[in-house]
PDB file of N, CA and C in Angstrom:
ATOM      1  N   UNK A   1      76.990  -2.109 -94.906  1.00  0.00           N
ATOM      2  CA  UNK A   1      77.223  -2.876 -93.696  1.00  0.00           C
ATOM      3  C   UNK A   1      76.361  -2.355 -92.553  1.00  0.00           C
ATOM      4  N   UNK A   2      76.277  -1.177 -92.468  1.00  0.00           N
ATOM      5  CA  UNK A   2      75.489  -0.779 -90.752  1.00  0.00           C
ATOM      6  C   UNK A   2      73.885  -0.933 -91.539  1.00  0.00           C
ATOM      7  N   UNK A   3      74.073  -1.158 -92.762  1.00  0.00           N
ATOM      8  CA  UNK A   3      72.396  -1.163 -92.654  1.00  0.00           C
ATOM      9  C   UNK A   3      71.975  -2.417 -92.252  1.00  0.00           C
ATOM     10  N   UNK A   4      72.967  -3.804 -92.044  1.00  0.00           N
ATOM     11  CA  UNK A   4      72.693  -5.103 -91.857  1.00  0.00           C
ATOM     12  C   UNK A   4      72.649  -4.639 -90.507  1.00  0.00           C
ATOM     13  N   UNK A   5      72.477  -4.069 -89.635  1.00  0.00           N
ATOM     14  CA  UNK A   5      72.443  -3.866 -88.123  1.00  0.00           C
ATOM     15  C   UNK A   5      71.097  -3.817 -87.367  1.00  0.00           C
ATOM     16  N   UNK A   6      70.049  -3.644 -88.442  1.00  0.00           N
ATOM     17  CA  UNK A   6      68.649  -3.157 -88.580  1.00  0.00           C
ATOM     18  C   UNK A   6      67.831  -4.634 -87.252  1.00  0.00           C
ATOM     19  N   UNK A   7      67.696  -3.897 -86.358  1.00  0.00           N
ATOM     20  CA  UNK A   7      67.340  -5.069 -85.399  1.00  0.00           C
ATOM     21  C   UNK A   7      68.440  -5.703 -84.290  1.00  0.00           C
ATOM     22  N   UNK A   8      69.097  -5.012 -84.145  1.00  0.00           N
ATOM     23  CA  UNK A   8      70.403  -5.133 -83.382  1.00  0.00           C
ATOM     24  C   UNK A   8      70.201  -4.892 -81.910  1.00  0.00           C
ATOM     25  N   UNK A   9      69.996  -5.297 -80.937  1.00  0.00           N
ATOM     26  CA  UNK A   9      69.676  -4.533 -79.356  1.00  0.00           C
ATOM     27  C   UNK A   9      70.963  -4.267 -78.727  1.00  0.00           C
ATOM     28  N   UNK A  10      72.272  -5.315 -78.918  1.00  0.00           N
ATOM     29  CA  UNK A  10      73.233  -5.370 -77.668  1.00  0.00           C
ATOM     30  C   UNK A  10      74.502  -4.916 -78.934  1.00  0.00           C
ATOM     31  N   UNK A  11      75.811  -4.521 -78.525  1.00  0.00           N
ATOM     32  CA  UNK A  11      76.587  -4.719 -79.279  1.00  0.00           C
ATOM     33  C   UNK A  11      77.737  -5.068 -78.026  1.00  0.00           C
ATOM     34  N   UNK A  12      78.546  -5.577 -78.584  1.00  0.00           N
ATOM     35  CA  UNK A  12      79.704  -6.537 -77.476  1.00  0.00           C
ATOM     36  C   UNK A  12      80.919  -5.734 -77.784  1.00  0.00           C
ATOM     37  N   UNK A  13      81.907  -5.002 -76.899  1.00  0.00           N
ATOM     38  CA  UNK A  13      83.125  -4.916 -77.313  1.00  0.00           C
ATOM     39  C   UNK A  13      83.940  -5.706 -76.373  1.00  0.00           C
ATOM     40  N   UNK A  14      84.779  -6.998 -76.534  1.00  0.00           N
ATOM     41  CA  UNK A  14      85.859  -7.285 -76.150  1.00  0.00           C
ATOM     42  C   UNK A  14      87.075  -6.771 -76.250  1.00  0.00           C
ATOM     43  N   UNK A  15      87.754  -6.338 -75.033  1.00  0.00           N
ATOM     44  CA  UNK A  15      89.851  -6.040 -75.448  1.00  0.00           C
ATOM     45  C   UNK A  15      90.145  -7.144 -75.643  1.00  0.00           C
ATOM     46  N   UNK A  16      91.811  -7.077 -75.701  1.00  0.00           N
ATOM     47  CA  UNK A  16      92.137  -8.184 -75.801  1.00  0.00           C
ATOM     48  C   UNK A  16      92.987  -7.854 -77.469  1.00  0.00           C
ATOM     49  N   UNK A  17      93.508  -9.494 -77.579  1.00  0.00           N
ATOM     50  CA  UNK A  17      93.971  -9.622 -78.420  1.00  0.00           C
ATOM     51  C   UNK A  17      93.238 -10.481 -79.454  1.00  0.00           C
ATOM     52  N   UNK A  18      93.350 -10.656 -81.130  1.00  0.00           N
ATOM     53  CA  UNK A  18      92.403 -11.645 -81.381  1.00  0.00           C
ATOM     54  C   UNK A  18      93.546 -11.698 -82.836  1.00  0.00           C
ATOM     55  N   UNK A  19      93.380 -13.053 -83.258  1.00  0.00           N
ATOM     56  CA  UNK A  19      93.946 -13.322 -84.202  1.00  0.00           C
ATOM     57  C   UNK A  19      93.027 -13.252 -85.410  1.00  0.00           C
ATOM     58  N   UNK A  20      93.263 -12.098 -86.173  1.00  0.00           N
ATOM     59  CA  UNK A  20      92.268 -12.463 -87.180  1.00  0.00           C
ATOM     60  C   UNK A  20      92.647 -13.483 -88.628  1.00  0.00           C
ATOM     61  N   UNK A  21      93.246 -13.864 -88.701  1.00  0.00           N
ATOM     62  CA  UNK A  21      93.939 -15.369 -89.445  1.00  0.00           C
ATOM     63  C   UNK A  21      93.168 -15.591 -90.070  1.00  0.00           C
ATOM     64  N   UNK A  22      92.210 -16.117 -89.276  1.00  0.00           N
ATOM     65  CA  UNK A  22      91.169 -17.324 -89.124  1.00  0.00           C
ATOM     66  C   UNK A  22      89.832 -16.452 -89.676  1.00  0.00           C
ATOM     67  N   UNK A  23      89.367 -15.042 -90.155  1.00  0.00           N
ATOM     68  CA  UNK A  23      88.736 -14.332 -90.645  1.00  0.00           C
ATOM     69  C   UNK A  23      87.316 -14.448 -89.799  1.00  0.00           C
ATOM     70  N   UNK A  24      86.149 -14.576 -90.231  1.00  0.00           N
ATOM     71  CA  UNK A  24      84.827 -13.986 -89.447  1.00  0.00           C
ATOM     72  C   UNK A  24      84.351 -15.494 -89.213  1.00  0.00           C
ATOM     73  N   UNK A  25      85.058 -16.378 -89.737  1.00  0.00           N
ATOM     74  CA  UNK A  25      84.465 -18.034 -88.987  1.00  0.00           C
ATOM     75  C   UNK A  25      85.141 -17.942 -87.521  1.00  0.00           C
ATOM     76  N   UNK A  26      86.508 -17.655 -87.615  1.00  0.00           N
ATOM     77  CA  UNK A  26      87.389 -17.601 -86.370  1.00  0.00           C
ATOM     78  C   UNK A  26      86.770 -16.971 -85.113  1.00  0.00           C
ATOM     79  N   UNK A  27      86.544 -15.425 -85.475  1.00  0.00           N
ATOM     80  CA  UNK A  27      86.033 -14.304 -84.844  1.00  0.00           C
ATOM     81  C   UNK A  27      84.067 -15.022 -83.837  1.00  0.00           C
ATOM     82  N   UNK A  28      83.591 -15.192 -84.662  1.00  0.00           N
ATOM     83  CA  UNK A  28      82.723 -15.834 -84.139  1.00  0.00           C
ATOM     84  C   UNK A  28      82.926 -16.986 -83.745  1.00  0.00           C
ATOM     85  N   UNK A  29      83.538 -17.741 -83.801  1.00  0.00           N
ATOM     86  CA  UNK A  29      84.337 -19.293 -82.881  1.00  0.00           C
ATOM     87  C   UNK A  29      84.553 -18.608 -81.536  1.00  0.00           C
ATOM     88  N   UNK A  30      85.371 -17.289 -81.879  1.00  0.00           N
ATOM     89  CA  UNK A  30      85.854 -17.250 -80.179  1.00  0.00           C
ATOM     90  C   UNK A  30      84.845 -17.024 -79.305  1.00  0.00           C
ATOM     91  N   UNK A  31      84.064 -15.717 -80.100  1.00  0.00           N
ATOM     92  CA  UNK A  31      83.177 -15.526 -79.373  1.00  0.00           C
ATOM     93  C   UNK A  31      81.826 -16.318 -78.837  1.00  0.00           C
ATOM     94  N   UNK A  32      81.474 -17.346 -79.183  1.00  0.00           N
ATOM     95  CA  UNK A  32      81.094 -17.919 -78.675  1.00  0.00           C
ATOM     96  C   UNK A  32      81.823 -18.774 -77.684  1.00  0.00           C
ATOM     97  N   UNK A  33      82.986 -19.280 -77.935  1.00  0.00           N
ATOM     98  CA  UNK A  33      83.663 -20.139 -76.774  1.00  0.00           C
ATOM     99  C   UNK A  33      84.363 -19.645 -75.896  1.00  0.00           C
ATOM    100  N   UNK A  34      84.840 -18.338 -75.714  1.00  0.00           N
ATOM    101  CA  UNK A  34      85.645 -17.657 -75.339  1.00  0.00           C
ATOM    102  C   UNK A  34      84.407 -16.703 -73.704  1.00  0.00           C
ATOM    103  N   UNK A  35      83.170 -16.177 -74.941  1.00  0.00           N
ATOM    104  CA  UNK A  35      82.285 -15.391 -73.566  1.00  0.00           C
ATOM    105  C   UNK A  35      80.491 -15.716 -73.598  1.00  0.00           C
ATOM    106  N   UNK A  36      80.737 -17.534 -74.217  1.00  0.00           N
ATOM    107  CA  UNK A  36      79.314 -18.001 -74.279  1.00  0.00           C
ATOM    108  C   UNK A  36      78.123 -17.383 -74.486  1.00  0.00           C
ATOM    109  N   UNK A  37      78.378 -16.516 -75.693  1.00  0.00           N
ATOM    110  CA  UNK A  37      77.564 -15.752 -76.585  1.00  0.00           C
ATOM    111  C   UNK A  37      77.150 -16.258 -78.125  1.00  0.00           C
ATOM    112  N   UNK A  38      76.297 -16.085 -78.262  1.00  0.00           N
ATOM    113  CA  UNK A  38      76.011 -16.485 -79.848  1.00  0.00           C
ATOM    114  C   UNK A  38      75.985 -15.356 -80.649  1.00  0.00           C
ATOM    115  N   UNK A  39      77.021 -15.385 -81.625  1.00  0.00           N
ATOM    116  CA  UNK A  39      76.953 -14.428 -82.651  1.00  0.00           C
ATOM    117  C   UNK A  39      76.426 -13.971 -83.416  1.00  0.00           C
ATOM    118  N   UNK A  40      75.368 -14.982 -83.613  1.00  0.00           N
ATOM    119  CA  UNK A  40      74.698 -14.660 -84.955  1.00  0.00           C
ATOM    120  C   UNK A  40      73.000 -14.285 -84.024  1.00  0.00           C
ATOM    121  N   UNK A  41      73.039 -13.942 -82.708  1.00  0.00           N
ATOM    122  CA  UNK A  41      71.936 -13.642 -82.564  1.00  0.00           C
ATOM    123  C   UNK A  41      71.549 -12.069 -82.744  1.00  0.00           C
ATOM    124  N   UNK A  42      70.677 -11.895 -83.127  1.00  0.00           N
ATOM    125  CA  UNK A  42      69.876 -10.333 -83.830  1.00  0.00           C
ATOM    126  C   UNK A  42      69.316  -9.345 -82.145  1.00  0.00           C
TER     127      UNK A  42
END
């Protein structure tokens, strides 16, 4: 896993609460709608 990081500049920590239910589709849903970020950017 941290080797997929290779090219990484920012890393984001949000508090908060988060439902993980909804697994890594969810997680990236919020985060984009939640702090108008794109997740999948490198």
């Amino acid at each position: 896993m941290l080797a997929e990081l290779g090219g990484v500049n920012k890393i984001y920590i949000a508090v908060g609460y988060t439902d993980l239910r909804l697994g890594i589709n969810g997680l990236a849903q919020a985060v984009g709608t939640r702090y108008y970020l794109n997740p999948f950017e490198k």
